[in-house]
N, C-alpha and C. Protein backbone atom coordinates (compact mmCIF):
# COMPACT_ATOMS: atom_id res chain seq x y z
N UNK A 1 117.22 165.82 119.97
CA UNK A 1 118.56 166.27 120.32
C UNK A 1 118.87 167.53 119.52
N UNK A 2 119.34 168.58 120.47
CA UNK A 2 119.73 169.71 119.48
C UNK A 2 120.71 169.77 118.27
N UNK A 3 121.09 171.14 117.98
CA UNK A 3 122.05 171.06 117.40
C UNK A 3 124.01 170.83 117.97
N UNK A 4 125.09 170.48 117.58
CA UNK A 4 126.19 170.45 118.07
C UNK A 4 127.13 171.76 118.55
N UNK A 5 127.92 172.60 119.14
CA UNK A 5 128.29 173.53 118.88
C UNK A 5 129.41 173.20 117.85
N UNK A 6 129.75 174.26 117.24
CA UNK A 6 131.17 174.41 116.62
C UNK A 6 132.18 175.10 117.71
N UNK A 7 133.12 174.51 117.81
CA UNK A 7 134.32 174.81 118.34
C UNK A 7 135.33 175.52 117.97
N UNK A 8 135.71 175.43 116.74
CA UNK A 8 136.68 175.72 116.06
C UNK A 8 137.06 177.17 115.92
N UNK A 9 136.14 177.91 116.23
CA UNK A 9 136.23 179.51 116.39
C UNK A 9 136.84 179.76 117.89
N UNK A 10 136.02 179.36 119.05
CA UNK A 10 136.79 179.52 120.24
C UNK A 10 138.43 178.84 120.32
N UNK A 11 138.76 177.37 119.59
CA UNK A 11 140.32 177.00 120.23
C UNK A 11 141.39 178.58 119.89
N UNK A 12 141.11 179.60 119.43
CA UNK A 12 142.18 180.15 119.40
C UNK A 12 142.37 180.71 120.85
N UNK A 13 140.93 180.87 121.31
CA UNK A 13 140.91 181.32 122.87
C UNK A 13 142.13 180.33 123.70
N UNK A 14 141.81 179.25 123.53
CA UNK A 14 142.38 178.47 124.56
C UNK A 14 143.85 178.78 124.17
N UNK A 15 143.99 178.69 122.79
CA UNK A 15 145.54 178.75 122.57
C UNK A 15 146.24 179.73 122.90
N UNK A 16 146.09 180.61 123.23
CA UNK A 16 146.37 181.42 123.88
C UNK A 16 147.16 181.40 125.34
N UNK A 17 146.39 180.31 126.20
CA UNK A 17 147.00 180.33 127.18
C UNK A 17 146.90 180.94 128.71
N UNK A 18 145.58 181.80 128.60
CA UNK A 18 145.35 183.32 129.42
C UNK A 18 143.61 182.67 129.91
N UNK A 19 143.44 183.37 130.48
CA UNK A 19 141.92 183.58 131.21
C UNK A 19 141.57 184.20 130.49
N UNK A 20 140.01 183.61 130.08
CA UNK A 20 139.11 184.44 129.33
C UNK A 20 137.81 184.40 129.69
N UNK A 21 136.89 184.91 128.95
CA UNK A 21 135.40 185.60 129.18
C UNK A 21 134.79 185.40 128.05
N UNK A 22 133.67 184.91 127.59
CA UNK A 22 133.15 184.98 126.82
C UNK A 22 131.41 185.36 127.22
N UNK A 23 130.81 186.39 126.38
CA UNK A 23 128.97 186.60 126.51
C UNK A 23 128.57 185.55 126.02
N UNK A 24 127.26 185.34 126.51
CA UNK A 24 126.46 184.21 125.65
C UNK A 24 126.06 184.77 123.99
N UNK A 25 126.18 186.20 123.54
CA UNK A 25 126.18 186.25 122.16
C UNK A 25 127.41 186.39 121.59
N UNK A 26 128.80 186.44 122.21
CA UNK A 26 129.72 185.98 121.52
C UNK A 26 130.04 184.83 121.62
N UNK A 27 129.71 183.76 122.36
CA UNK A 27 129.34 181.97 122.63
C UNK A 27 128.85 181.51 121.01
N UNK A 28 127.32 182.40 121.14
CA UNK A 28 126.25 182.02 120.15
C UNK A 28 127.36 182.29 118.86
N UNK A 29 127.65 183.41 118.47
CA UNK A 29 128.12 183.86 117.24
C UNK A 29 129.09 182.81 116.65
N UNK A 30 130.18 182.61 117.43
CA UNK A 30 131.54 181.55 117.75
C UNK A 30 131.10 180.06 117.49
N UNK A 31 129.97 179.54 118.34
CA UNK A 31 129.76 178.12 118.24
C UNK A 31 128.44 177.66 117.38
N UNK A 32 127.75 178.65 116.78
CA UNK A 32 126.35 178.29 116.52
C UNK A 32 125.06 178.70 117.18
N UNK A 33 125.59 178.26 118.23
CA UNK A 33 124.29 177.66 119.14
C UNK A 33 124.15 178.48 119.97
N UNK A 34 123.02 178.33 121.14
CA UNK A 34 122.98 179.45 122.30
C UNK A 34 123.63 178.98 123.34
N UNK A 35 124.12 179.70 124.62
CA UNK A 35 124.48 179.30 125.67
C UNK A 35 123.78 178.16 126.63
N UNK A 36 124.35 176.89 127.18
CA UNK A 36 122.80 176.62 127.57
C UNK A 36 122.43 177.30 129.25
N UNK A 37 121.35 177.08 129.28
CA UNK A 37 120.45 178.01 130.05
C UNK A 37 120.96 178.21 131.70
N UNK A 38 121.02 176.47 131.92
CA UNK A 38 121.73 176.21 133.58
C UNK A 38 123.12 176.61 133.77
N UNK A 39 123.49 177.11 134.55
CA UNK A 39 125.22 177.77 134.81
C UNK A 39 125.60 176.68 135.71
N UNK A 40 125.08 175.65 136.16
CA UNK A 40 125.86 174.47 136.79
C UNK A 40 126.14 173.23 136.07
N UNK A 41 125.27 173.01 134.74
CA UNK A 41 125.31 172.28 133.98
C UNK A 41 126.34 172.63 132.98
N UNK A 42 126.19 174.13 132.36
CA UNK A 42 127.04 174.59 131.62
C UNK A 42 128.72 174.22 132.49
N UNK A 43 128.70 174.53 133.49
CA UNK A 43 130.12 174.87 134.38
C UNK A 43 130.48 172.98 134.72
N UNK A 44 129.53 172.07 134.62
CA UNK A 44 130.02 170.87 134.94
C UNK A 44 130.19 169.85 133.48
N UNK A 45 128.96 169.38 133.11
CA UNK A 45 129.02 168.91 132.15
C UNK A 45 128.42 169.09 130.87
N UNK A 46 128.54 170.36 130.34
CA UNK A 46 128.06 170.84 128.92
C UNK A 46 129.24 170.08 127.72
N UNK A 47 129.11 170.52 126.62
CA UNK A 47 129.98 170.17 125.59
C UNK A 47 131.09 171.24 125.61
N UNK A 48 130.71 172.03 126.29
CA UNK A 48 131.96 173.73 126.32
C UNK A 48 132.61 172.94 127.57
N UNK A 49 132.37 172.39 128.71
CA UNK A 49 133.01 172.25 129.97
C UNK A 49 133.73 170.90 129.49
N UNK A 50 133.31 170.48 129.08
CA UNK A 50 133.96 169.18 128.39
C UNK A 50 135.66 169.75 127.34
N UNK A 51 135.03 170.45 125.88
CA UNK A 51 135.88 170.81 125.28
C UNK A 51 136.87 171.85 125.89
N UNK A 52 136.28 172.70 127.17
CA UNK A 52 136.97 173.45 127.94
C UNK A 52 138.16 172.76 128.83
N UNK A 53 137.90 171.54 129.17
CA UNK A 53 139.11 170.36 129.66
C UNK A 53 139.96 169.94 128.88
N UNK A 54 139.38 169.14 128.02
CA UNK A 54 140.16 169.00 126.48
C UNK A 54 141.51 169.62 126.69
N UNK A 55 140.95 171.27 126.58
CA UNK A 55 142.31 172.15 126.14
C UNK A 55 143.12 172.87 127.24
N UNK A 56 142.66 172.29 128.86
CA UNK A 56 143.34 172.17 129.75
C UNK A 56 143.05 173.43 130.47
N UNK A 57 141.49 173.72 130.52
CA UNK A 57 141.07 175.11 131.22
C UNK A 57 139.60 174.35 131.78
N UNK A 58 138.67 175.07 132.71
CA UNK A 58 137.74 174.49 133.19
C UNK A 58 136.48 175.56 133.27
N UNK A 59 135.60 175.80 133.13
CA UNK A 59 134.56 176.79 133.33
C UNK A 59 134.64 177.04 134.88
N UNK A 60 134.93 178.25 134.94
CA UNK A 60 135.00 178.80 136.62
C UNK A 60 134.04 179.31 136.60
N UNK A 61 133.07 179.92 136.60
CA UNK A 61 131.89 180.61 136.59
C UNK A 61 130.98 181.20 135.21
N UNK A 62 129.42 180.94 135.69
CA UNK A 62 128.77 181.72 134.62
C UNK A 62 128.08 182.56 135.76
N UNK A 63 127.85 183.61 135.01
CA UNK A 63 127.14 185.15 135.81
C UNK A 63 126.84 185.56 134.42
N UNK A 64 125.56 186.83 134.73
CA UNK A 64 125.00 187.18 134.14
C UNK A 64 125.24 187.06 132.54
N UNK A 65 124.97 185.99 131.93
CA UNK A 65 125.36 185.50 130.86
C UNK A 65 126.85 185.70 130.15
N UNK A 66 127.63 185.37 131.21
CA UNK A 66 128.89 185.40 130.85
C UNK A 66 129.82 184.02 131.60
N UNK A 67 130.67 183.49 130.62
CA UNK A 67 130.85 182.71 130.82
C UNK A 67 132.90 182.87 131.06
N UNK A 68 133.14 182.13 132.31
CA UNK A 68 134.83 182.69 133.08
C UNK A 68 135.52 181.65 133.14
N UNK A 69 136.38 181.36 131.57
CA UNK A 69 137.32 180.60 131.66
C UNK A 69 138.76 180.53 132.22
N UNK A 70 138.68 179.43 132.85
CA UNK A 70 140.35 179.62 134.16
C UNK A 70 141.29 178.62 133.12
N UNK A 71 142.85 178.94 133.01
CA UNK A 71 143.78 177.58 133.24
C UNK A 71 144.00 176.82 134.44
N UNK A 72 143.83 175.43 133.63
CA UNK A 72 144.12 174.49 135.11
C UNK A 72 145.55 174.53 135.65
């Protein structure tokens, strides 16, 4: 089993309130870890799409290593 991400750098994103974007090396930098690889896995059930619900937003798309957070 890998490593966990850290979170705690991205919630200011969410707190915010707004649509955001994040690269997979500002992902990496922010949580630890790397982006993971599948964009349907990432966008359904990763630990980001998960903690991305949590805080009441959902992964709308990954493209070219970028990852498009919506409010629900």
């Amino acid at each position: 089993m890998g490593k966990h991400p850290k979170f705690d750098k991205l919630d200011r994103y969410f707190e915010k309130g707004k649509d955001f974007q994040l690269t997979d090396a500002q992902y990496e930098k922010m949580t630890g870890i790397p982006l993971p690889k599948d964009g349907q896995y990432t966008m359904k059930k990763s630990s980001l799409a998960k903690h991305a619900t949590k805080n009441g937003y959902y992964v709308a798309e990954v493209q070219e290593k970028t990852v498009y957070f919506k409010k629900k």
